[in-house]
PDB file of N, CA and C in Angstrom:
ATOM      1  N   UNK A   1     -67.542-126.199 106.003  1.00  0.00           N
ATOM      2  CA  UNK A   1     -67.856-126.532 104.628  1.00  0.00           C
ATOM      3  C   UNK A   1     -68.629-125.372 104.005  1.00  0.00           C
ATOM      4  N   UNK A   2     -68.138-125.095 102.319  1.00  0.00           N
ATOM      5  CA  UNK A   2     -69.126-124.417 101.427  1.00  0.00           C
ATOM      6  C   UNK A   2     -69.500-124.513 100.824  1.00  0.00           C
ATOM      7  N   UNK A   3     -70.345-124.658 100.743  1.00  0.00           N
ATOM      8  CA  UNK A   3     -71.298-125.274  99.407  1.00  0.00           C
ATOM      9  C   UNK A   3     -72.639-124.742  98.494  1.00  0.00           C
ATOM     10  N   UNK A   4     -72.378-124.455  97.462  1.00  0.00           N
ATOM     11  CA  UNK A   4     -73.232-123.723  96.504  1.00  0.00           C
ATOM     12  C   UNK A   4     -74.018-124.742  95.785  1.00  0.00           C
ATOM     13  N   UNK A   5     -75.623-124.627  95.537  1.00  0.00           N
ATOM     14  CA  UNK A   5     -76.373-124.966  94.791  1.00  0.00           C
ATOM     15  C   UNK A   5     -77.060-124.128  93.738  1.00  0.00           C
ATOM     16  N   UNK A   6     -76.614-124.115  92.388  1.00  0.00           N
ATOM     17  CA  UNK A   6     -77.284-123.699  91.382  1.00  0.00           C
ATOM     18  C   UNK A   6     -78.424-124.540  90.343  1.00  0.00           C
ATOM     19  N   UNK A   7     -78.990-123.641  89.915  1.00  0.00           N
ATOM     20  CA  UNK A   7     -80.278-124.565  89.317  1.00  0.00           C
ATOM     21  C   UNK A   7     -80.940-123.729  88.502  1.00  0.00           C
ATOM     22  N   UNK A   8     -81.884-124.229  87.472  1.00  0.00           N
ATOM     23  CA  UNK A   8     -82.430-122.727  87.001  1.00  0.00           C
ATOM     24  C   UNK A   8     -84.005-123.362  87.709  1.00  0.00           C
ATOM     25  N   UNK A   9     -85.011-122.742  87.259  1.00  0.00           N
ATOM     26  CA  UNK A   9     -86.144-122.272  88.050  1.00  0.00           C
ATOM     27  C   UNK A   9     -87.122-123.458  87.788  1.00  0.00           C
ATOM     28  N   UNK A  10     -87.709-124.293  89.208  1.00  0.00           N
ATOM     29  CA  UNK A  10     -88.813-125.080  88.811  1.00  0.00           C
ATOM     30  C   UNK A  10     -87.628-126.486  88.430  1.00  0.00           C
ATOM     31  N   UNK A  11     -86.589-126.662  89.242  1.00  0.00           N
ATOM     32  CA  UNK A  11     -85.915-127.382  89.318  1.00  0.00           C
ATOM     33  C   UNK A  11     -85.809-128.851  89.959  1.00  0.00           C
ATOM     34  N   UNK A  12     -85.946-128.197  91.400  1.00  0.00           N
ATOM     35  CA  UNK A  12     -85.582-129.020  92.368  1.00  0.00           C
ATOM     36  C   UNK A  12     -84.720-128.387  93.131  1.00  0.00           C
ATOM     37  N   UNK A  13     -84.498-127.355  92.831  1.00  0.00           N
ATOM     38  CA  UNK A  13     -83.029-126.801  93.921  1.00  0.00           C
ATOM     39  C   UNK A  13     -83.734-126.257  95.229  1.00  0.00           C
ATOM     40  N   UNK A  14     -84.960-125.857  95.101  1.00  0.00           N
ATOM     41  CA  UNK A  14     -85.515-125.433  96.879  1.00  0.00           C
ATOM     42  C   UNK A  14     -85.816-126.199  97.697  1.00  0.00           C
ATOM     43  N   UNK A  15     -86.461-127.574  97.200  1.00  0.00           N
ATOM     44  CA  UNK A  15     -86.110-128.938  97.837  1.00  0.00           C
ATOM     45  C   UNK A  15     -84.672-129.135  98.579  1.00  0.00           C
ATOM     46  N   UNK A  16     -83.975-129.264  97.453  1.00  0.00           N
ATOM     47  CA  UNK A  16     -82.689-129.447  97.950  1.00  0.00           C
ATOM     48  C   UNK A  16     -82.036-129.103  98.979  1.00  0.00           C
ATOM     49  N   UNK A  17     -81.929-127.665  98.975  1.00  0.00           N
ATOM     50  CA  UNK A  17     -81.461-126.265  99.695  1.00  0.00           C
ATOM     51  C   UNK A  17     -82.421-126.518 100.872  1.00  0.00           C
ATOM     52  N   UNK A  18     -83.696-126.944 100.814  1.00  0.00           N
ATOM     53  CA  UNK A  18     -84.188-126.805 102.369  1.00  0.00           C
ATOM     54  C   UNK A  18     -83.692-127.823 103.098  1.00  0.00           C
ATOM     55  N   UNK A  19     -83.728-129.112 102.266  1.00  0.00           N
ATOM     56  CA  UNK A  19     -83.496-130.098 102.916  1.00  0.00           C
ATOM     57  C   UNK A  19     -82.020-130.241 103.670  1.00  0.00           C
ATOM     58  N   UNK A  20     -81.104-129.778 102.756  1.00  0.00           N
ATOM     59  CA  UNK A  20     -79.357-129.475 103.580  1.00  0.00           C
ATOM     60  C   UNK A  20     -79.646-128.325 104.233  1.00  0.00           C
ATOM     61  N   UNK A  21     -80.657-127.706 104.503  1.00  0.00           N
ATOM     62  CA  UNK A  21     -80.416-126.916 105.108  1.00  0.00           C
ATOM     63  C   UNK A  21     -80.656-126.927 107.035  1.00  0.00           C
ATOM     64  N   UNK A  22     -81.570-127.775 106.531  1.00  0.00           N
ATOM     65  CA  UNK A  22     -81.459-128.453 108.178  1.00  0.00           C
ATOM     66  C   UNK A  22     -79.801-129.519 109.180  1.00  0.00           C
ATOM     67  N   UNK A  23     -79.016-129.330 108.227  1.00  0.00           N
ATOM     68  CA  UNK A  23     -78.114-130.113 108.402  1.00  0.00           C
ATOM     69  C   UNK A  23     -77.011-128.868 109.471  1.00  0.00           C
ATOM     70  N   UNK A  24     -76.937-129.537 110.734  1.00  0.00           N
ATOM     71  CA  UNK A  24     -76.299-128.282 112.023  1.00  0.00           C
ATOM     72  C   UNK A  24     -74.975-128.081 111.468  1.00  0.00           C
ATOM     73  N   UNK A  25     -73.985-128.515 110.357  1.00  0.00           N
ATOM     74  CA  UNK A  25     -73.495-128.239 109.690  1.00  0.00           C
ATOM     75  C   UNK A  25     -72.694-127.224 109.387  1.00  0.00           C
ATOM     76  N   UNK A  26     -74.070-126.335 108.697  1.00  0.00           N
ATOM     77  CA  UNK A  26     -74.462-125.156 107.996  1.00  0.00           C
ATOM     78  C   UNK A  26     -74.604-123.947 109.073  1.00  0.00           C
ATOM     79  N   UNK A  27     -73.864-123.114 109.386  1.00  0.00           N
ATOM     80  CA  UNK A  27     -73.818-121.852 110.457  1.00  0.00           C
ATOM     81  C   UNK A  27     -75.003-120.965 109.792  1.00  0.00           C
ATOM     82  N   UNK A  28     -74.856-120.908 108.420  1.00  0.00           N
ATOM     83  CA  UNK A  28     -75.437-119.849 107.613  1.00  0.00           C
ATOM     84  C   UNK A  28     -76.198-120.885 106.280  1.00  0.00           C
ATOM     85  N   UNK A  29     -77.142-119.851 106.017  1.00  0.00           N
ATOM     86  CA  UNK A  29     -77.684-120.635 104.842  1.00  0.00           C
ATOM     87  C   UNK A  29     -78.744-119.916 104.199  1.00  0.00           C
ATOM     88  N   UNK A  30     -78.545-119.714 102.882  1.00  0.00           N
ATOM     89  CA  UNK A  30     -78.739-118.345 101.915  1.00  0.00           C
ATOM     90  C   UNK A  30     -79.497-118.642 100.981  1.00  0.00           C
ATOM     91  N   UNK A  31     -80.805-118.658 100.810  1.00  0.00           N
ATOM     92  CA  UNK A  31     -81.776-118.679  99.496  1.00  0.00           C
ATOM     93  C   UNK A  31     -82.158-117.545  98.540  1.00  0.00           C
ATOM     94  N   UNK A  32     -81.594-117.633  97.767  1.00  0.00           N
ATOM     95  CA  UNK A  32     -81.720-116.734  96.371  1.00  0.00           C
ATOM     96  C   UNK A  32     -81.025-115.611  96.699  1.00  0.00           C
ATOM     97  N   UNK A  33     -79.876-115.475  96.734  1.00  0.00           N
ATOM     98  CA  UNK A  33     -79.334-114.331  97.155  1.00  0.00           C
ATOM     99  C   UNK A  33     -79.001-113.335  96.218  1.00  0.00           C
ATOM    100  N   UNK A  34     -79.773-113.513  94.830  1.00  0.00           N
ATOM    101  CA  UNK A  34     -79.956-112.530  94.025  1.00  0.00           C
ATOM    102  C   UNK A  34     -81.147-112.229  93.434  1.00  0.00           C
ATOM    103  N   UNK A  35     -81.869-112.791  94.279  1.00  0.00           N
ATOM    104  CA  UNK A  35     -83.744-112.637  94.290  1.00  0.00           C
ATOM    105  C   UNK A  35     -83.516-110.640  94.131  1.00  0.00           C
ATOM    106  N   UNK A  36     -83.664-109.716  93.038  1.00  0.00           N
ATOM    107  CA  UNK A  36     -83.966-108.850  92.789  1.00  0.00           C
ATOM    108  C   UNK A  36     -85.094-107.605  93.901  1.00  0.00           C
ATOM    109  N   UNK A  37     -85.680-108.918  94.463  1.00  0.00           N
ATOM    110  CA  UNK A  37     -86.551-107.837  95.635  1.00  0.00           C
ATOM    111  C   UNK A  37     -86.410-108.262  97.396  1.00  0.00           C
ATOM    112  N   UNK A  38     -85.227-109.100  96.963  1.00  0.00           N
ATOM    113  CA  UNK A  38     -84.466-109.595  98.374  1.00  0.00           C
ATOM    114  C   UNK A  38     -84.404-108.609  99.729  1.00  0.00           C
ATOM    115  N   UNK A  39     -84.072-107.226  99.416  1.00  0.00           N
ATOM    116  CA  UNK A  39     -84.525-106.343 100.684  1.00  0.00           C
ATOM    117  C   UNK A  39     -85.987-105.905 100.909  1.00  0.00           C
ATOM    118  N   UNK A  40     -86.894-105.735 100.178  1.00  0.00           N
ATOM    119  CA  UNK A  40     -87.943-106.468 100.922  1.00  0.00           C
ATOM    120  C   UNK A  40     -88.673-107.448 101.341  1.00  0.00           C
ATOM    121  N   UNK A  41     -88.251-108.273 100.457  1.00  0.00           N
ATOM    122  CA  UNK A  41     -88.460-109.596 101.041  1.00  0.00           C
ATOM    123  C   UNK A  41     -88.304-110.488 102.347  1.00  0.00           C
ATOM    124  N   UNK A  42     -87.215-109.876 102.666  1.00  0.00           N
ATOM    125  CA  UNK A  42     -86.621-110.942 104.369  1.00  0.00           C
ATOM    126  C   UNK A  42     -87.148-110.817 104.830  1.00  0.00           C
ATOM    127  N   UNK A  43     -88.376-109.942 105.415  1.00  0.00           N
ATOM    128  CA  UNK A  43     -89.132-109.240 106.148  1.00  0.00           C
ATOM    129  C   UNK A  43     -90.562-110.056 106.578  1.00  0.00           C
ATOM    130  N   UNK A  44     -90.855-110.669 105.300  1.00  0.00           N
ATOM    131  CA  UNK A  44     -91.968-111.348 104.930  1.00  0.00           C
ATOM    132  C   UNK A  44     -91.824-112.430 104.584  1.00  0.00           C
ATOM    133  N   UNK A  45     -90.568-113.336 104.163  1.00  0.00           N
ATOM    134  CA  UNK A  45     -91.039-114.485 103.651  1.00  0.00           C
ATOM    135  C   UNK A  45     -89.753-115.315 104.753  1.00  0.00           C
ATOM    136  N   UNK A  46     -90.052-116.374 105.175  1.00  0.00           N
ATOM    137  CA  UNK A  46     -89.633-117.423 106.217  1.00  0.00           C
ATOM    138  C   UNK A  46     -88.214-117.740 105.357  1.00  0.00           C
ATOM    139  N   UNK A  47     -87.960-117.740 104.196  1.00  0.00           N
ATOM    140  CA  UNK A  47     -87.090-118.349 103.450  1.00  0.00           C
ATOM    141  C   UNK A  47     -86.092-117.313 103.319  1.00  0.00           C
ATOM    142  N   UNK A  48     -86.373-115.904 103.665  1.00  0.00           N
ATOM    143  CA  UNK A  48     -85.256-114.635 103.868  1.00  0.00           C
ATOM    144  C   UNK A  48     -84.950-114.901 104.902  1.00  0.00           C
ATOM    145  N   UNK A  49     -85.216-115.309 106.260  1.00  0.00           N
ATOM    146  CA  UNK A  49     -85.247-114.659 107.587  1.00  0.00           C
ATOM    147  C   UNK A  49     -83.772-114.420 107.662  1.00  0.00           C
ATOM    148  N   UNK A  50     -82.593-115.894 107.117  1.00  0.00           N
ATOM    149  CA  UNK A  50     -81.740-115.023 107.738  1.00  0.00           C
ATOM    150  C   UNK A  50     -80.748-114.372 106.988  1.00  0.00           C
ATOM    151  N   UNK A  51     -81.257-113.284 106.348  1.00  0.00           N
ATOM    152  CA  UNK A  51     -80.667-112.318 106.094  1.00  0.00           C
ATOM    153  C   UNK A  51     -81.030-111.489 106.657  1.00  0.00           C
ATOM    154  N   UNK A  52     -81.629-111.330 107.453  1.00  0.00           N
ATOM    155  CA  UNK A  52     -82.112-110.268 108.913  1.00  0.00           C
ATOM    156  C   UNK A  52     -80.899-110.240 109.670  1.00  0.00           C
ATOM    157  N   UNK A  53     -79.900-111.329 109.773  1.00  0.00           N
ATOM    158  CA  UNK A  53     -78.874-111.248 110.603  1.00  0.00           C
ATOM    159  C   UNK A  53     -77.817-110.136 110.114  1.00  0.00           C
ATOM    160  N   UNK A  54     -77.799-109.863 109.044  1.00  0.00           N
ATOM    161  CA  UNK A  54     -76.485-109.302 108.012  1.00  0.00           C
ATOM    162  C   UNK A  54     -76.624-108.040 108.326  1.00  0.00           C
ATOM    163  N   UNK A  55     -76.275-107.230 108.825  1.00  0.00           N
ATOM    164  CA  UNK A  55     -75.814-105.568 109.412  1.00  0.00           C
ATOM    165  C   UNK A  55     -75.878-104.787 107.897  1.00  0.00           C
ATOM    166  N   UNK A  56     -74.655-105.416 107.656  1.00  0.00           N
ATOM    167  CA  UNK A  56     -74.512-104.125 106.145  1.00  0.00           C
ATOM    168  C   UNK A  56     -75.337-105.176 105.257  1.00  0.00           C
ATOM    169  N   UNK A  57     -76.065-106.056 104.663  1.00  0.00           N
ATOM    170  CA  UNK A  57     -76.259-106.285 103.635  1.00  0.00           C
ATOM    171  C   UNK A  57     -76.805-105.060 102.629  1.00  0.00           C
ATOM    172  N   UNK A  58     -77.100-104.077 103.058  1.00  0.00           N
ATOM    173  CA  UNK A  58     -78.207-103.079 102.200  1.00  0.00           C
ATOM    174  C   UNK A  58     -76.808-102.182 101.355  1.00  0.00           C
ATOM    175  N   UNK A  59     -75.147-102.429 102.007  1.00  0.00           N
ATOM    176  CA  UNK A  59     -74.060-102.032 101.502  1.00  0.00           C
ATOM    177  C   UNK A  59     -73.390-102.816 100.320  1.00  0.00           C
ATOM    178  N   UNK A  60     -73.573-104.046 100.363  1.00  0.00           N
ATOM    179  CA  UNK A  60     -73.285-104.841  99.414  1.00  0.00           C
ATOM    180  C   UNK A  60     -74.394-105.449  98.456  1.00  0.00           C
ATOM    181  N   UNK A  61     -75.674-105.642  98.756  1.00  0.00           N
ATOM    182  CA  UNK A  61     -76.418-105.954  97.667  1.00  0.00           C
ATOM    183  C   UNK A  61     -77.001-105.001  96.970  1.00  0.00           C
ATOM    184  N   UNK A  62     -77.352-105.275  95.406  1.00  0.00           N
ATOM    185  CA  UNK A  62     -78.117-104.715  94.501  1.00  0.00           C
ATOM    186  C   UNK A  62     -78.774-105.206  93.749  1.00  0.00           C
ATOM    187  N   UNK A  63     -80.028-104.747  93.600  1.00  0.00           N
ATOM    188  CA  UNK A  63     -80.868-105.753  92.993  1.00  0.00           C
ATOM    189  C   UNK A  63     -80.798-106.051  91.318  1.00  0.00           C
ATOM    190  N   UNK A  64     -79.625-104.958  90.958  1.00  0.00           N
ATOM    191  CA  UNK A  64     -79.108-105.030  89.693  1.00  0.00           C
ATOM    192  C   UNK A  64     -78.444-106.402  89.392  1.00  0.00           C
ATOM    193  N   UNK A  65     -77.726-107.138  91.058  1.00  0.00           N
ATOM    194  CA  UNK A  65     -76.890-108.034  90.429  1.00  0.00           C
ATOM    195  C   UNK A  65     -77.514-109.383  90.182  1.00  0.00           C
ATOM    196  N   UNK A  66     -78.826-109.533  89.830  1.00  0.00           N
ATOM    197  CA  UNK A  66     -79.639-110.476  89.044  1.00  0.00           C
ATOM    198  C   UNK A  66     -79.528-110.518  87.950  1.00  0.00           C
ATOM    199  N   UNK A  67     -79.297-108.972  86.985  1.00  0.00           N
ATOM    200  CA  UNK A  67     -79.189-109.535  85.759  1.00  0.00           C
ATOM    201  C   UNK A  67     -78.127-108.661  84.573  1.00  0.00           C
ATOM    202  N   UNK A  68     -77.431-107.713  86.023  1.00  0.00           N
ATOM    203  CA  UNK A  68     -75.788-107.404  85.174  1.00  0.00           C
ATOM    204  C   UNK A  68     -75.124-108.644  85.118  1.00  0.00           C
ATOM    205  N   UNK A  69     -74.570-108.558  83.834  1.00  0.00           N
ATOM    206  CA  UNK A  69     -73.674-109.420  83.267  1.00  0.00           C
ATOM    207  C   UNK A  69     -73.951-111.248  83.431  1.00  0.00           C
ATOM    208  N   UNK A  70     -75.137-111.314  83.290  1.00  0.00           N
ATOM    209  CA  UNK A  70     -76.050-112.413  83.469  1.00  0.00           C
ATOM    210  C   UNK A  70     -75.162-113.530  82.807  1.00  0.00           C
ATOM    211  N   UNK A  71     -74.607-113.351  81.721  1.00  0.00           N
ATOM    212  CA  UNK A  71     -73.373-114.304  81.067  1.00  0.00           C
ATOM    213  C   UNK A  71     -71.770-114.205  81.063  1.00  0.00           C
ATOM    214  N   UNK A  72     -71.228-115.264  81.478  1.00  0.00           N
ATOM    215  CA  UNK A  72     -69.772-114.285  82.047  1.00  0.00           C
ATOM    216  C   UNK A  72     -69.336-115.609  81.550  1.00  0.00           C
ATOM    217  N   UNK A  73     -67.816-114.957  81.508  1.00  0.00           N
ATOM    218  CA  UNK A  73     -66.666-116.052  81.256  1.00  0.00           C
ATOM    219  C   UNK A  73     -66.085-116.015  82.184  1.00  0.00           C
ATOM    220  N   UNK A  74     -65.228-117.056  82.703  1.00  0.00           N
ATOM    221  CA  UNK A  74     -64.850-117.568  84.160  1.00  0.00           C
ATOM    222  C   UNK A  74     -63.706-116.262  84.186  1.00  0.00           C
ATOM    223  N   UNK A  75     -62.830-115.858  83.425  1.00  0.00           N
ATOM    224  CA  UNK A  75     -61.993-114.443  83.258  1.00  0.00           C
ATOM    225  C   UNK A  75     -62.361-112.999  83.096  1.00  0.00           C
ATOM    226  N   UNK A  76     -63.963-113.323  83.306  1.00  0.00           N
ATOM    227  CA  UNK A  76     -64.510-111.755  83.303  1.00  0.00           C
ATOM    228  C   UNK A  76     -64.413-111.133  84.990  1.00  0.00           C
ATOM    229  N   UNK A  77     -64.492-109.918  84.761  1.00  0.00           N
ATOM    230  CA  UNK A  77     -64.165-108.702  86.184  1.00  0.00           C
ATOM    231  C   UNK A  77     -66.070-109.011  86.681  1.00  0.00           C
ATOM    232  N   UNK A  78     -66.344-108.557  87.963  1.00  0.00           N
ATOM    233  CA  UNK A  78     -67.101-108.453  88.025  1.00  0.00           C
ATOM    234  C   UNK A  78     -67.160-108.231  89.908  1.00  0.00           C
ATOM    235  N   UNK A  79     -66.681-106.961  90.139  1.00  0.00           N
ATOM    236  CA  UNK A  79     -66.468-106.611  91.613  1.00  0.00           C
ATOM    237  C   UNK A  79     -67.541-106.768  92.582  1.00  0.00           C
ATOM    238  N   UNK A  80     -68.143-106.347  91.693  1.00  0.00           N
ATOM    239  CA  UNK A  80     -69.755-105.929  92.541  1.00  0.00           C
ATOM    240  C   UNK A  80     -70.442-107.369  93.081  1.00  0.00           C
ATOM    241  N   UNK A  81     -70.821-108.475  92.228  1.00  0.00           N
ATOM    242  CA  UNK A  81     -71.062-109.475  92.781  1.00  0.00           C
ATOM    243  C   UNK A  81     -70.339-110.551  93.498  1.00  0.00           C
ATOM    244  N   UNK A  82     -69.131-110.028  93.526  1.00  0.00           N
ATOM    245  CA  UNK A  82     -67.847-111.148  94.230  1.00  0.00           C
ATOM    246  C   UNK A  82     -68.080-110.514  95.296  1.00  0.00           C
ATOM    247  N   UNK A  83     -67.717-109.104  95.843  1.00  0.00           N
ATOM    248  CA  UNK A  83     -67.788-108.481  96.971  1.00  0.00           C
ATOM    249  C   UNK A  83     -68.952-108.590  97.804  1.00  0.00           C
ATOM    250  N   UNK A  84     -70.517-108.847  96.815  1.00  0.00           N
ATOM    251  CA  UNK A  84     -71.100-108.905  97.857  1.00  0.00           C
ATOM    252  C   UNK A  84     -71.490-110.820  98.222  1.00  0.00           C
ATOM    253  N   UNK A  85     -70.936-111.328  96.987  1.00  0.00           N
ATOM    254  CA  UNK A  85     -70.930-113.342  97.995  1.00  0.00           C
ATOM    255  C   UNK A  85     -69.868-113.485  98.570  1.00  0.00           C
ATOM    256  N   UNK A  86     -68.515-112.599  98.407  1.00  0.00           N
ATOM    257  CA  UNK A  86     -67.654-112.711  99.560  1.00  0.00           C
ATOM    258  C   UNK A  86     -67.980-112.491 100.954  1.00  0.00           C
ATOM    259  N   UNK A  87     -69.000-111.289 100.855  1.00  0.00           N
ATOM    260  CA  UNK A  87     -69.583-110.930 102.134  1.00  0.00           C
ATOM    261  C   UNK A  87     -70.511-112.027 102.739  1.00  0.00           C
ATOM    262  N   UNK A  88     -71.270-113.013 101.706  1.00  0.00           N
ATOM    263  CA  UNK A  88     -72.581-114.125 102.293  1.00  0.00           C
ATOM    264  C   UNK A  88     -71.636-115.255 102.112  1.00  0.00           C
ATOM    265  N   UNK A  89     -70.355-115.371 102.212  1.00  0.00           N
ATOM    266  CA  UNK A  89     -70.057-116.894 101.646  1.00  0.00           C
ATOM    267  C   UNK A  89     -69.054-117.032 103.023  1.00  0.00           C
ATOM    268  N   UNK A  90     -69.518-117.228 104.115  1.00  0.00           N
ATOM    269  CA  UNK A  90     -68.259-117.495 104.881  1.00  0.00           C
ATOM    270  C   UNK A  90     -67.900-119.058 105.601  1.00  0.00           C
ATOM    271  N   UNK A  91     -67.436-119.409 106.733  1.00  0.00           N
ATOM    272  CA  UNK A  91     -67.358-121.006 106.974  1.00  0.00           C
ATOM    273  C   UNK A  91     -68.143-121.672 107.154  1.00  0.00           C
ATOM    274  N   UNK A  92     -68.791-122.725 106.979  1.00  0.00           N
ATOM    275  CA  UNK A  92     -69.936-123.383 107.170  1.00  0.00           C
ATOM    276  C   UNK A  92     -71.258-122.575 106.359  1.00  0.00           C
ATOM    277  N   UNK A  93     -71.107-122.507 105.198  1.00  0.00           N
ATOM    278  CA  UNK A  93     -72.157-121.781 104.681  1.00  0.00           C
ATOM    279  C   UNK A  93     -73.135-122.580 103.599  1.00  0.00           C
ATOM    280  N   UNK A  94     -74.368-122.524 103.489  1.00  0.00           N
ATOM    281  CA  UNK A  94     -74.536-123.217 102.469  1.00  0.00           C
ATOM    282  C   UNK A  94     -75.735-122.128 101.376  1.00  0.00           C
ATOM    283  N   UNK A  95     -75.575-121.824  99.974  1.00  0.00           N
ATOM    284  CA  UNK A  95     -76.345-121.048  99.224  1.00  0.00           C
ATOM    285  C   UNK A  95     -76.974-121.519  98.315  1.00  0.00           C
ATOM    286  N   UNK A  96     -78.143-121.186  97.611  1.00  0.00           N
ATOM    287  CA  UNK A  96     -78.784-121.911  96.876  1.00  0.00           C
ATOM    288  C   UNK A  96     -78.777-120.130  95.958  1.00  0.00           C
ATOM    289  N   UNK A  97     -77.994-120.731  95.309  1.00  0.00           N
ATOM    290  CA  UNK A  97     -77.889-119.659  93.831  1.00  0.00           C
ATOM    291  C   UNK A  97     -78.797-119.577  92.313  1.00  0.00           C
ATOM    292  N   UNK A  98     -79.890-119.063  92.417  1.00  0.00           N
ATOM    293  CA  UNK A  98     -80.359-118.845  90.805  1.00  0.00           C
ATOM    294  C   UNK A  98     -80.263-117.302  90.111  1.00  0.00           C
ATOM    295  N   UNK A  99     -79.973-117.407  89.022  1.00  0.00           N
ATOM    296  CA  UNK A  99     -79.798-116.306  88.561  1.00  0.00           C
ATOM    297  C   UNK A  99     -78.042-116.209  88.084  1.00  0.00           C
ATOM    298  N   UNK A 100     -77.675-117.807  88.322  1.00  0.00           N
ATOM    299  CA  UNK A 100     -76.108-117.898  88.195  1.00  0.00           C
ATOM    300  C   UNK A 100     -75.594-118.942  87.573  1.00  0.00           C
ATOM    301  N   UNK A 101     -76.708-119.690  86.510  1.00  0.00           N
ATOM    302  CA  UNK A 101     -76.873-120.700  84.999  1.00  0.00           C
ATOM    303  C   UNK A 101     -75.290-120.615  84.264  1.00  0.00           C
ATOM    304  N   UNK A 102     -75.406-118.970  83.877  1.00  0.00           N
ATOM    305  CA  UNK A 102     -74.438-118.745  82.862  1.00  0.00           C
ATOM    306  C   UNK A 102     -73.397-118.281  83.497  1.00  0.00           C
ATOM    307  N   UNK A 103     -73.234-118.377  84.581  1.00  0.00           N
ATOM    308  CA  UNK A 103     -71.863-118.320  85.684  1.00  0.00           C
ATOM    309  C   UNK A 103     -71.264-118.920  86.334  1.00  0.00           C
ATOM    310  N   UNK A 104     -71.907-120.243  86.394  1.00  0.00           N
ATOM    311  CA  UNK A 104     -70.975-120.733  87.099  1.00  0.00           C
ATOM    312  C   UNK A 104     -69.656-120.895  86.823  1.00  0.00           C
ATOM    313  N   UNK A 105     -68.865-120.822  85.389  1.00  0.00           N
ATOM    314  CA  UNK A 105     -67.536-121.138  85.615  1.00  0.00           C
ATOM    315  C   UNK A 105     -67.011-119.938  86.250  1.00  0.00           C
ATOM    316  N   UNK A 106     -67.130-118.328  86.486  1.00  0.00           N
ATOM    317  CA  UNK A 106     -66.703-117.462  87.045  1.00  0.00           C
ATOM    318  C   UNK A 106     -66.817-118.028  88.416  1.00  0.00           C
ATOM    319  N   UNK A 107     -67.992-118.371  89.205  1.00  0.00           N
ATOM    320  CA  UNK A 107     -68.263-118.736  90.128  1.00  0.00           C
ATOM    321  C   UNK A 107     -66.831-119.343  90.321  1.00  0.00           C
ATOM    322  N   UNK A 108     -66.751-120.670  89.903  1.00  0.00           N
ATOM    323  CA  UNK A 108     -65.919-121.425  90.495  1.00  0.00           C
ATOM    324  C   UNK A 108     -64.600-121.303  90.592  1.00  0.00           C
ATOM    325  N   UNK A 109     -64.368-119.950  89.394  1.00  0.00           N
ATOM    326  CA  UNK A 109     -63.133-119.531  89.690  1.00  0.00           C
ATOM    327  C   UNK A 109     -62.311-118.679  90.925  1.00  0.00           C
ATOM    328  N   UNK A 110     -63.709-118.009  90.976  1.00  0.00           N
ATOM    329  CA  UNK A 110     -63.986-116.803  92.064  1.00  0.00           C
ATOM    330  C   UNK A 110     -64.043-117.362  93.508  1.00  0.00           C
ATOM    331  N   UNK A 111     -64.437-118.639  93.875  1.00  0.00           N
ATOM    332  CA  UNK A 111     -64.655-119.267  94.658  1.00  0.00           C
ATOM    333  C   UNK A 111     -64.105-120.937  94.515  1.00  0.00           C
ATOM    334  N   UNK A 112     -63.046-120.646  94.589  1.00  0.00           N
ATOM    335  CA  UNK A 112     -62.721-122.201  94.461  1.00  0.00           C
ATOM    336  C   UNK A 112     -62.434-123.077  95.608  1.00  0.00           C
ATOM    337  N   UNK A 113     -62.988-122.244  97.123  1.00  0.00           N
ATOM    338  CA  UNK A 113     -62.965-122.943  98.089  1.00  0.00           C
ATOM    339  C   UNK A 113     -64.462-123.297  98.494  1.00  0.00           C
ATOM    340  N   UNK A 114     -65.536-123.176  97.526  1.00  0.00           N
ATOM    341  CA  UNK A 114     -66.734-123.850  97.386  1.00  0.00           C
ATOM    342  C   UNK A 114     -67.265-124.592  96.917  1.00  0.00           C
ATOM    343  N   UNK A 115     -67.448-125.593  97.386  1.00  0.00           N
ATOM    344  CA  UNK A 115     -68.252-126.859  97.126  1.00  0.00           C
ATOM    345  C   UNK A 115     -69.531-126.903  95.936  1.00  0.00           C
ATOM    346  N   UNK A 116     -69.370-127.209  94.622  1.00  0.00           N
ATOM    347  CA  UNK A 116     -70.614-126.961  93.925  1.00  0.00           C
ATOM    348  C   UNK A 116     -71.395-127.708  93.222  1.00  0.00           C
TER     349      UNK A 116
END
């Protein structure tokens, strides 16, 4: 299963996301994966750790992709951030997405084998 949680901030979505996240389910499981200071962060905060697992992540993320093209239409291009949640989105995955309000219909186009 894949399954994406979006929310905007002061929600309820880190509740959420922790709570499925204990579910053995979930192989993988991704908080804020466009948190802007995400490579230093994993390092230090319990809620990165596992992106410590990811080899190339430092090849596919940018901390730009928080707030390029912050509003999209489900038919807009947008390589850079597909390539790198293609890279965090694999079987049994579960993500808790902010920073992706005004995207989700791209999202769901882009990903229509995720649960949202």
């Amino acid at each position: 299963m894949k399954l994406a949680i979006f929310g905007m901030f002061r929600s309820g979505t880190s509740y959420l996301w922790w709570t499925l996240s204990k579910d053995e389910r979930f192989k993988h499981s991704y908080y804020e994966p466009l948190h802007p200071h995400l490579l230093d962060d994993r390092k230090g905060y319990k809620h990165y750790v596992s992106y410590n697992e990811l080899k190339d992540l430092e090849k596919y993320f940018n901390w730009n992709l928080a707030f390029d093209k912050y509003v999209m239409k489900e038919d807009e291009e947008n390589f850079q951030l597909k390539r790198y949640l293609n890279y965090l989105i694999k079987e049994n995955t579960l993500v808790k997405i902010n920073r992706m309000s005004f995207r989700i219909s791209w999202f769901k186009k882009n990903f229509p084998d995720v649960k949202c």
